[in-house]
N, C-alpha and C. Protein backbone atom coordinates (compact mmCIF):
# COMPACT_ATOMS: atom_id res chain seq x y z
N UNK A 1 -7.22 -9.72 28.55
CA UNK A 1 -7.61 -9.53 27.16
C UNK A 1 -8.72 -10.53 26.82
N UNK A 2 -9.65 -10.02 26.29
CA UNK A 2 -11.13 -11.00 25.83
C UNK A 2 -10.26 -11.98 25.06
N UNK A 3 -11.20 -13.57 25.28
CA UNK A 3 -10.56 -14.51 24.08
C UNK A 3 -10.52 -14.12 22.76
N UNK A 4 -11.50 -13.48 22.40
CA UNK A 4 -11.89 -13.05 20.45
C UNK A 4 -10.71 -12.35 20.31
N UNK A 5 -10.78 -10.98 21.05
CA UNK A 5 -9.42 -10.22 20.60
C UNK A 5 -7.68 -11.28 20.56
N UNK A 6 -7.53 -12.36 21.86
CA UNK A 6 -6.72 -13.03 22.00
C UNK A 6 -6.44 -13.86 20.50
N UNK A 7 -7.52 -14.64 19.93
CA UNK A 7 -7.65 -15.61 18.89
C UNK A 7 -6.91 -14.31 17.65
N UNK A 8 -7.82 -13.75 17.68
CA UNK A 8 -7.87 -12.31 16.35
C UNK A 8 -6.00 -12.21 16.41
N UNK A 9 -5.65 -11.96 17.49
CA UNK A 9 -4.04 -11.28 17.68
C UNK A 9 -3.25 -12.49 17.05
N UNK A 10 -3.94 -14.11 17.60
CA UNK A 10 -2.69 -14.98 17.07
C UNK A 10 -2.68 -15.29 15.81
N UNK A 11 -4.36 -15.23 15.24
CA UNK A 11 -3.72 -15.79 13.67
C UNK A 11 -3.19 -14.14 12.98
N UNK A 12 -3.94 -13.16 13.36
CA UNK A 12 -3.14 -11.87 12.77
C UNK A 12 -1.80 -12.25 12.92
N UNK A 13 -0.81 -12.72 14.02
CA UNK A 13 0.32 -12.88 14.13
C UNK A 13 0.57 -13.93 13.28
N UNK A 14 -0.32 -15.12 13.21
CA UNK A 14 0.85 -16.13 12.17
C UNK A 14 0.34 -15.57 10.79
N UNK A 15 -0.42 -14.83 10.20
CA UNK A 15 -0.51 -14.75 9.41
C UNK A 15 0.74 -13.59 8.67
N UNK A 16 1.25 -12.54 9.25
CA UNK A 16 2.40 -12.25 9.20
C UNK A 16 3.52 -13.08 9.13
N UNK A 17 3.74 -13.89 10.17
CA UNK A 17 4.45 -14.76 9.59
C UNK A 17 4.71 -15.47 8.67
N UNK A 18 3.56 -15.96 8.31
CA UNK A 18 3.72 -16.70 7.31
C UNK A 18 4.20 -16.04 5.98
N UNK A 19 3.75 -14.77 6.06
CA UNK A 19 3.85 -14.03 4.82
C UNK A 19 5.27 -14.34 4.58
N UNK A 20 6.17 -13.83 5.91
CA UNK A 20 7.31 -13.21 5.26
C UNK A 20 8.34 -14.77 5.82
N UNK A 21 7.64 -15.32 5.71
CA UNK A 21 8.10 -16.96 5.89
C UNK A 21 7.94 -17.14 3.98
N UNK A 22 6.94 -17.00 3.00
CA UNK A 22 6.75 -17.41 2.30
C UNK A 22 7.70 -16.02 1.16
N UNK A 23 7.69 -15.12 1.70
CA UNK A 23 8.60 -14.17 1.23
C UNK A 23 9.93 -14.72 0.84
N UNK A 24 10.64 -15.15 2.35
CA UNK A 24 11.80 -15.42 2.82
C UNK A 24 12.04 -16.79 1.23
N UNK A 25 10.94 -17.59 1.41
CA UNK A 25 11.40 -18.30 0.25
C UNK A 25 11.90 -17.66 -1.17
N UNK A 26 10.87 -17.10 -1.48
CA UNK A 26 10.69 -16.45 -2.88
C UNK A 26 12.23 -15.61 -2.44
N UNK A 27 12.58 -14.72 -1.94
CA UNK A 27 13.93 -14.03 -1.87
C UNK A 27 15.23 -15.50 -2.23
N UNK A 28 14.99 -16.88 -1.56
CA UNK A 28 15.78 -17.75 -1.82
C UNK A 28 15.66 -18.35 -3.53
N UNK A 29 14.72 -17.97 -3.93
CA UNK A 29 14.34 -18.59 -5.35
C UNK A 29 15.02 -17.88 -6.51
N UNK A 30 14.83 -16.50 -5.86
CA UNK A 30 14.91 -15.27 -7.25
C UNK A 30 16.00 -14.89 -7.04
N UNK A 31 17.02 -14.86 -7.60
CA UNK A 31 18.35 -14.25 -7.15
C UNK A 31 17.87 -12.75 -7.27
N UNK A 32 17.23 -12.70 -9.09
CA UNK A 32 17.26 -11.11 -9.53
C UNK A 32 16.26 -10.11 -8.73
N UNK A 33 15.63 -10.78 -7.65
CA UNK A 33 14.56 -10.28 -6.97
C UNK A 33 14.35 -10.11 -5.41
N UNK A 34 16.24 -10.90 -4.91
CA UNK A 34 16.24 -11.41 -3.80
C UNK A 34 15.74 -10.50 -3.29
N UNK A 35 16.09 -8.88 -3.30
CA UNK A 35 16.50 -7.74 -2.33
C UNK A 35 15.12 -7.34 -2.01
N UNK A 36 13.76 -7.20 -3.16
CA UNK A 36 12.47 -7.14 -3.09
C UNK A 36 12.13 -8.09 -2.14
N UNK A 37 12.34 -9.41 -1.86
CA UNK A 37 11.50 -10.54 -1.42
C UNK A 37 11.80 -9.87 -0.02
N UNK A 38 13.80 -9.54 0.23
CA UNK A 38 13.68 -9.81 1.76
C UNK A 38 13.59 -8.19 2.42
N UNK A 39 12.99 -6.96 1.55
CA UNK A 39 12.39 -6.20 1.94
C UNK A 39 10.71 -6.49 2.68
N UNK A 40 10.07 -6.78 1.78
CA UNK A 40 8.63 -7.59 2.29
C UNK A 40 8.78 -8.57 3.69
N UNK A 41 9.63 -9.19 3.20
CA UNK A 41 9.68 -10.39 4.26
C UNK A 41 10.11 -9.69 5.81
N UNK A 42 10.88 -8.69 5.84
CA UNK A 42 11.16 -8.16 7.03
C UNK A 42 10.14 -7.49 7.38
N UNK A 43 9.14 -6.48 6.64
CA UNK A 43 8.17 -5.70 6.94
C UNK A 43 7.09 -6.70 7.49
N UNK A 44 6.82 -7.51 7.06
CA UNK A 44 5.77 -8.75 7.81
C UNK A 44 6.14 -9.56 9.21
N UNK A 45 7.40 -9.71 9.19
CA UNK A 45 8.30 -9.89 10.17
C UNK A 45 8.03 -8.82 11.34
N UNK A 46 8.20 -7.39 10.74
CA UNK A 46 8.30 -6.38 12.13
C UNK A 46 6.53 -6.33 12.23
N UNK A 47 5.84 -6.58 11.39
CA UNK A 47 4.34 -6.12 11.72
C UNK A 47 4.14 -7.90 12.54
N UNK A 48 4.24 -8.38 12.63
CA UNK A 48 4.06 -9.63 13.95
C UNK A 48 5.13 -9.32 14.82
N UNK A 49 5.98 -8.63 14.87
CA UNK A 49 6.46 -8.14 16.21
C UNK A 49 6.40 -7.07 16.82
N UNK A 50 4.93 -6.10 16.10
CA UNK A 50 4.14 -5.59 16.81
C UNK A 50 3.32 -5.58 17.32
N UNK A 51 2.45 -6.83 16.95
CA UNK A 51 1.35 -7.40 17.31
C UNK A 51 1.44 -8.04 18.20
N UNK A 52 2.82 -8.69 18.54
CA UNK A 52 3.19 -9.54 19.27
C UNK A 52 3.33 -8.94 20.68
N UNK A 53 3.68 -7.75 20.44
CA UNK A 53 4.15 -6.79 21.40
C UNK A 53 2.78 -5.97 21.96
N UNK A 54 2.24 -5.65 20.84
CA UNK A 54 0.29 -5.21 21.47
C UNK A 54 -0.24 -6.13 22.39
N UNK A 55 -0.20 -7.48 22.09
CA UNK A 55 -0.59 -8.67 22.35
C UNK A 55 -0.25 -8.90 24.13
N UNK A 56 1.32 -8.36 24.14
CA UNK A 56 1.63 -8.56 25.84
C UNK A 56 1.49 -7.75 26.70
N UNK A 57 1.02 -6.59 25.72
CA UNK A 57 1.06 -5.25 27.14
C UNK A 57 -0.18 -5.60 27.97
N UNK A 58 0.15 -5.43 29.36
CA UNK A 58 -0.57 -5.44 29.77
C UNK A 58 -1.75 -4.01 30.12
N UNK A 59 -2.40 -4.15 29.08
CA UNK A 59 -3.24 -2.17 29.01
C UNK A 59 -5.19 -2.62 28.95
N UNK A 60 -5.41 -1.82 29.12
CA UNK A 60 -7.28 -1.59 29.18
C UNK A 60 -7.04 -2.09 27.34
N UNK A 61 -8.66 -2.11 27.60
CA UNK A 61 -8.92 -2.63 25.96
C UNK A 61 -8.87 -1.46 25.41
N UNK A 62 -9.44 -0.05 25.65
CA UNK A 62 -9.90 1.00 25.49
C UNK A 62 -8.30 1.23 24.47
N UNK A 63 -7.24 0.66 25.08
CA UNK A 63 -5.93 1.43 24.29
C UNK A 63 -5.44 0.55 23.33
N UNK A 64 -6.18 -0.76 23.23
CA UNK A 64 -5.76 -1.11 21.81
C UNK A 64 -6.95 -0.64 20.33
N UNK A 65 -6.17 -0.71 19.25
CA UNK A 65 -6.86 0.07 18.27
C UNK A 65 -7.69 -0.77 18.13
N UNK A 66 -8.79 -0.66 17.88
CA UNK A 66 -10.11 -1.38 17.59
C UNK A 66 -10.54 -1.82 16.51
N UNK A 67 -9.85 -0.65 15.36
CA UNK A 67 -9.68 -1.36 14.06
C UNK A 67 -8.65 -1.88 13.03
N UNK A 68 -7.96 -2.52 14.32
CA UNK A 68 -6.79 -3.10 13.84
C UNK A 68 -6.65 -3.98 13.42
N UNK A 69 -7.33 -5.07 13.88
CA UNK A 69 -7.70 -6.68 13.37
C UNK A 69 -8.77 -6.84 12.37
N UNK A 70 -8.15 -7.65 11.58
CA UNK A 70 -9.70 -7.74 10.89
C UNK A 70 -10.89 -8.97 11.49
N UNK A 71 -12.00 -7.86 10.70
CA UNK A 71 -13.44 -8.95 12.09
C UNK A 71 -13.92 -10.50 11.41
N UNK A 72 -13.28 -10.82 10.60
CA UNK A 72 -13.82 -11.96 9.85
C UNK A 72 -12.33 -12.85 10.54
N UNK A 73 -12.48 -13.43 11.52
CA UNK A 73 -11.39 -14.86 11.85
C UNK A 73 -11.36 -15.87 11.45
N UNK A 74 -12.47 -16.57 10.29
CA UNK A 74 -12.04 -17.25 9.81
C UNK A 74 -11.26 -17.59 8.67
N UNK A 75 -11.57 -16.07 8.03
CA UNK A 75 -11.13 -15.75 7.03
C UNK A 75 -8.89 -15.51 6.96
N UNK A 76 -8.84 -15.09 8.09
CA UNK A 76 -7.56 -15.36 8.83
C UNK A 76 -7.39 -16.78 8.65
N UNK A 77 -8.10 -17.54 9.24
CA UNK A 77 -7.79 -18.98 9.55
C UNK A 77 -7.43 -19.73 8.11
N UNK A 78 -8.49 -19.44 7.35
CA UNK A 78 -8.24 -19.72 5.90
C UNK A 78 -6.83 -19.13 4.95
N UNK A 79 -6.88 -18.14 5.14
CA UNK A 79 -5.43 -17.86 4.67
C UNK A 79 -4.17 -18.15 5.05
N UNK A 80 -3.91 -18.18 6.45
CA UNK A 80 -3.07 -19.04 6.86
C UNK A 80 -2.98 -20.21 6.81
N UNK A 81 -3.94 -21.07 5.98
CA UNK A 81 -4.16 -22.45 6.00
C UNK A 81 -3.60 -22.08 4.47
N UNK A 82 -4.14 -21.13 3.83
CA UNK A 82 -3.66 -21.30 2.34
C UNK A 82 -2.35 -21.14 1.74
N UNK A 83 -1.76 -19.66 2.71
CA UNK A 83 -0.31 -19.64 3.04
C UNK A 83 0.76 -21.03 3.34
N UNK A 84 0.42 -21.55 4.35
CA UNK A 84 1.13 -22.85 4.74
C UNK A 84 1.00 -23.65 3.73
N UNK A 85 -0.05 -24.19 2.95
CA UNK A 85 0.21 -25.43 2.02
C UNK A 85 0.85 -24.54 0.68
N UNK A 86 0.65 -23.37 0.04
CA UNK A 86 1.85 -22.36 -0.43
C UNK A 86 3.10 -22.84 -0.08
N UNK A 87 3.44 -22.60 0.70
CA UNK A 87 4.98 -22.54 1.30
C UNK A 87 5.25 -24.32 1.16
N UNK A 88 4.46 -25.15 1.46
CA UNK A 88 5.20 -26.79 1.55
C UNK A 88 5.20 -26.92 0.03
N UNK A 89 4.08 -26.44 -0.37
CA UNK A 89 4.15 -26.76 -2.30
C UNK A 89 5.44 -26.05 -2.88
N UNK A 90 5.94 -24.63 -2.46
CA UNK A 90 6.40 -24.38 -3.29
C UNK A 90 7.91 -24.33 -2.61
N UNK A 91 8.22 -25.20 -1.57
CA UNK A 91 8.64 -25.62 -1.18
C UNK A 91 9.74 -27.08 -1.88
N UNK A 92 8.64 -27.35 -2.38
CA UNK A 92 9.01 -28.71 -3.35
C UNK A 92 9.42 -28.48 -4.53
N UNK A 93 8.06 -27.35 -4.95
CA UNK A 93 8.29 -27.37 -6.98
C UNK A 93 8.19 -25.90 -6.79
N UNK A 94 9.92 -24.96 -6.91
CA UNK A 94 8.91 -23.63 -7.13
C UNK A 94 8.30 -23.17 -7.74
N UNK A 95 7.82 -21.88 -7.47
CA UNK A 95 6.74 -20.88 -8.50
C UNK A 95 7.44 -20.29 -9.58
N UNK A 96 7.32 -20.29 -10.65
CA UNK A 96 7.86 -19.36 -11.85
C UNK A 96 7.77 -18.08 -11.09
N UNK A 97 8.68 -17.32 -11.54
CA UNK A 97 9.12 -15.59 -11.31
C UNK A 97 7.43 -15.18 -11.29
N UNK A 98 6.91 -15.32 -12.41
CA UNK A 98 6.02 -14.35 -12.52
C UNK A 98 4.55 -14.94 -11.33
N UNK A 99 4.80 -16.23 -11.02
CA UNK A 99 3.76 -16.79 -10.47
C UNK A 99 3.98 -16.37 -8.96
N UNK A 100 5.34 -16.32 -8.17
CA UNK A 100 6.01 -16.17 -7.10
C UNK A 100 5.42 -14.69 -6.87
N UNK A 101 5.18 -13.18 -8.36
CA UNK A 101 4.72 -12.11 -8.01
C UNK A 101 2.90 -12.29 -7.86
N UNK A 102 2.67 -12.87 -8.72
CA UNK A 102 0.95 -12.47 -8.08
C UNK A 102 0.60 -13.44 -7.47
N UNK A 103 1.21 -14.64 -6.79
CA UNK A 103 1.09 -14.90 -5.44
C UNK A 103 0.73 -14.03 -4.09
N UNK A 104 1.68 -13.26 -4.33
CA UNK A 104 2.22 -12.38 -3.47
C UNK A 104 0.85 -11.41 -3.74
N UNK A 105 0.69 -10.78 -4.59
CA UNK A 105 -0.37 -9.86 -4.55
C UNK A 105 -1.33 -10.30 -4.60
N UNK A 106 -1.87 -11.45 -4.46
CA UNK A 106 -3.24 -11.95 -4.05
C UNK A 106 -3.35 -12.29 -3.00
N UNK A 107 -2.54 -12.52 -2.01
CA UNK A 107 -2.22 -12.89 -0.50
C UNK A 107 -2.47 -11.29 0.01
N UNK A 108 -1.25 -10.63 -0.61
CA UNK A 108 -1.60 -9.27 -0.02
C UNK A 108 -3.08 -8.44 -0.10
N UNK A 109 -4.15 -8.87 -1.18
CA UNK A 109 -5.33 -8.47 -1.37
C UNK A 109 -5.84 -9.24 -0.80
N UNK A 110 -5.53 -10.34 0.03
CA UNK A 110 -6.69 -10.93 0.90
C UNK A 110 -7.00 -10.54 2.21
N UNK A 111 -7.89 -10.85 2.83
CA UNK A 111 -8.91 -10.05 3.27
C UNK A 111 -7.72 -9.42 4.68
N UNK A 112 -6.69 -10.25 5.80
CA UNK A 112 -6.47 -9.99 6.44
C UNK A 112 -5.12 -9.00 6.75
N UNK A 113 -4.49 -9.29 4.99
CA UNK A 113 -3.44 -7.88 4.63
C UNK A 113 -4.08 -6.81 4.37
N UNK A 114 -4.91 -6.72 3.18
CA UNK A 114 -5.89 -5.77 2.96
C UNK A 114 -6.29 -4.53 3.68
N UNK A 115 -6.86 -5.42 4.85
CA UNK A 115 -7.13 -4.83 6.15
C UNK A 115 -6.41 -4.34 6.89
N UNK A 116 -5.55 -4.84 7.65
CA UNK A 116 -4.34 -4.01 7.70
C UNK A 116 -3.75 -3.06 6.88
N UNK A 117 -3.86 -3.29 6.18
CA UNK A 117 -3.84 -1.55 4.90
C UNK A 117 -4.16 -0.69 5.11
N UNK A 118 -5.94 -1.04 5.10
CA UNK A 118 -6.86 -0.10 5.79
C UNK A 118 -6.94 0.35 6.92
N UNK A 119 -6.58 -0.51 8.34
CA UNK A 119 -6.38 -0.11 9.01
C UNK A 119 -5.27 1.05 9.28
N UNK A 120 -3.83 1.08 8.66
CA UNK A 120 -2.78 2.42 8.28
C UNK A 120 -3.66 3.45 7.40
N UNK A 121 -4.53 3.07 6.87
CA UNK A 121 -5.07 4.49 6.27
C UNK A 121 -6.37 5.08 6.86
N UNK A 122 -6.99 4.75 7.69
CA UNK A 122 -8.00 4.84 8.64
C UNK A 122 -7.66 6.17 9.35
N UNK A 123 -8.45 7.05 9.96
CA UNK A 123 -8.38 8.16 10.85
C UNK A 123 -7.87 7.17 12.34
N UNK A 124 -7.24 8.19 13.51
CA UNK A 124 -6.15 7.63 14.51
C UNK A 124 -7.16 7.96 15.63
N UNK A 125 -7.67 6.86 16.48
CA UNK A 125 -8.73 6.97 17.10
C UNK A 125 -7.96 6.87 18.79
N UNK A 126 -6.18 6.52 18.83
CA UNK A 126 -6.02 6.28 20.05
C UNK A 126 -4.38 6.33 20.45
N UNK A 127 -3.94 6.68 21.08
CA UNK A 127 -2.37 6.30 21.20
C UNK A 127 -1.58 5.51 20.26
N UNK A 128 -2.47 4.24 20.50
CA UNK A 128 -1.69 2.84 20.15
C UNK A 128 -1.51 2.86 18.84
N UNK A 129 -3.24 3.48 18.14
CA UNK A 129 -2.87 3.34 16.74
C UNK A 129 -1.96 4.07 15.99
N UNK A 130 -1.57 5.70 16.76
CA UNK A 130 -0.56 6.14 16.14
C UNK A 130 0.90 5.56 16.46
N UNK A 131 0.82 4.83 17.30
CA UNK A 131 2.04 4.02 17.39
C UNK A 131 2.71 3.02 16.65
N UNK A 132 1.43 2.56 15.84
CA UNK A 132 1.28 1.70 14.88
C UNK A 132 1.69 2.24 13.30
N UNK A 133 0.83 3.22 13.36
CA UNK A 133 0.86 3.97 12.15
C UNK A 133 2.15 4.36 12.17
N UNK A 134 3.32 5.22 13.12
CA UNK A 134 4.28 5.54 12.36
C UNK A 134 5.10 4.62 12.63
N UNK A 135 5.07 3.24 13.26
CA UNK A 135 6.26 2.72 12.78
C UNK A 135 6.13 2.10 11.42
N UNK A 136 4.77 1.90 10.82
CA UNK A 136 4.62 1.09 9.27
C UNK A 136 4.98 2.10 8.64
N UNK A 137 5.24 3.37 8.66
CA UNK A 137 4.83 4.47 7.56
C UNK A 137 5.52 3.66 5.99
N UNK A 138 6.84 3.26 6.41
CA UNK A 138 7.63 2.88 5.00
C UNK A 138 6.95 1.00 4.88
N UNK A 139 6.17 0.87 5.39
CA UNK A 139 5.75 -0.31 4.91
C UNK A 139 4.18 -0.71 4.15
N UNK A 140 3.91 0.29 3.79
CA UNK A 140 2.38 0.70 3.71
C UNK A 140 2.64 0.17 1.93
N UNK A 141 1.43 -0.28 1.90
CA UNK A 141 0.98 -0.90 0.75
C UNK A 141 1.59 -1.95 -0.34
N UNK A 142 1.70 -2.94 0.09
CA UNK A 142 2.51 -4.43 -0.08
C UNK A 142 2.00 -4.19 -1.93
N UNK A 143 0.49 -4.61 -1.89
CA UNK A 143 0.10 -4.81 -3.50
C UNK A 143 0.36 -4.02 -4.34
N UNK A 144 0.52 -2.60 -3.66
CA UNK A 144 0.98 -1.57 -5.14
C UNK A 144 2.23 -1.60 -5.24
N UNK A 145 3.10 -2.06 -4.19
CA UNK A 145 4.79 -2.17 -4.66
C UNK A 145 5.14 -3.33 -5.25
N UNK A 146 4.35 -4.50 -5.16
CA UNK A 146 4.26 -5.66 -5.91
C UNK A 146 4.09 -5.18 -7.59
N UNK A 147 3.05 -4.37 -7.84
CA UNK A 147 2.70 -4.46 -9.14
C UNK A 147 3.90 -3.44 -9.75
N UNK A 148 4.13 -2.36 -8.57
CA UNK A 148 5.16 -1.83 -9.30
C UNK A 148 6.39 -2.27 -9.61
N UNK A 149 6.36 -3.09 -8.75
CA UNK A 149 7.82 -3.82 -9.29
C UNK A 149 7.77 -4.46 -10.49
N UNK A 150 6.55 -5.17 -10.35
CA UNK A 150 6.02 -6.28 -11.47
C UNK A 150 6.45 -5.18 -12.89
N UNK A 151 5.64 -4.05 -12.59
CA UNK A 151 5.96 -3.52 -14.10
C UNK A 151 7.60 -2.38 -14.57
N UNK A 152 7.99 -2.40 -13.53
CA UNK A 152 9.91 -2.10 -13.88
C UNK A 152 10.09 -2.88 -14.15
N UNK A 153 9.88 -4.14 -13.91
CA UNK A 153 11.03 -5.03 -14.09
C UNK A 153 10.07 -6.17 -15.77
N UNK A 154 8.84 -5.35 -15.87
CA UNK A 154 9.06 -6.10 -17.00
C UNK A 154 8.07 -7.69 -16.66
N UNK A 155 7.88 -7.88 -15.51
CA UNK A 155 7.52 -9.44 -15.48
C UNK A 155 5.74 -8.89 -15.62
N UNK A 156 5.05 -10.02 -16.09
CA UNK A 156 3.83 -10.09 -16.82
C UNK A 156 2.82 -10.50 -15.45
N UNK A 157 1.42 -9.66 -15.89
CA UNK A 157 0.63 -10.14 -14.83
C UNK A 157 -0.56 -10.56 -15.46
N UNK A 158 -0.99 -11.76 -14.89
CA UNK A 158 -2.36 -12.20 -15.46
C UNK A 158 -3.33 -11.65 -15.21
């Protein structure tokens, strides 16, 4: 596997993690919200243990999806840098309910969830990607189930 694609796979992978690392909190914070947090948090969870799993096969490049990663790595690098000091901060002092939701949906609108979005809604150029595509099917679109929750339940968005 080329180094770029190698680099691209690991922060794509911690950056999943982290998500549903920072999920996993927010589910510990919110009682009334636990069940939302540790829905998300598992879906970020199984999407780095697919990546993880793309990551080891040993296959031609030709069969991994090409537009699966997003092409800006630093931009990865940065969010996972922004994620992690997230999680130690709020770690310490949590986030108000409503701050804990558009957290969440501004992480998810950044550039390397986003993308992955796009990438599930993209035309299927190869095996792998439909392999991809139907195991997310029920995990597809983090920010609009954020806001929808946001507005059942009533909590306010800036």
């Amino acid at each position: 596997m080329p180094e770029k694609l190698q680099k691209h796979l690991d922060e794509s992978i911690q950056l999943e993690l982290n998500l549903a690392k920072l999920y996993t909190l927010f589910n510990d914070c919110f009682f009334e919200d636990e069940d939302f947090w540790w829905e998300l948090a598992m879906e970020e969870q199984g999407h780095a243990t697919l990546l993880q799993q793309e990551k080891n096969q040993p296959q031609h490049k030709e069969f991994f999806p090409e537009n699966l990663l997003a092409n800006d790595l630093q931009s990865l690098i940065d969010n996972n840098t922004k994620i992690a000091a997230l999680i130690a901060s709020y770690t310490c002092t949590p986030p108000s309910r409503a701050e804990a939701f558009q957290t969440a949906y501004s992480l998810e609108m950044a550039a390397g969830e986003s993308h992955f979005q796009q990438f599930l809604d993209s035309p299927s150029n190869s095996f792998s990607a439909n392999i991809f595509k139907q195991l997310n099917q029920e995990d597809r679109d983090h920010a609009a189930r954020i806001i929808q929750y946001m507005q059942k339940n009533h909590i306010k968005q800036k």
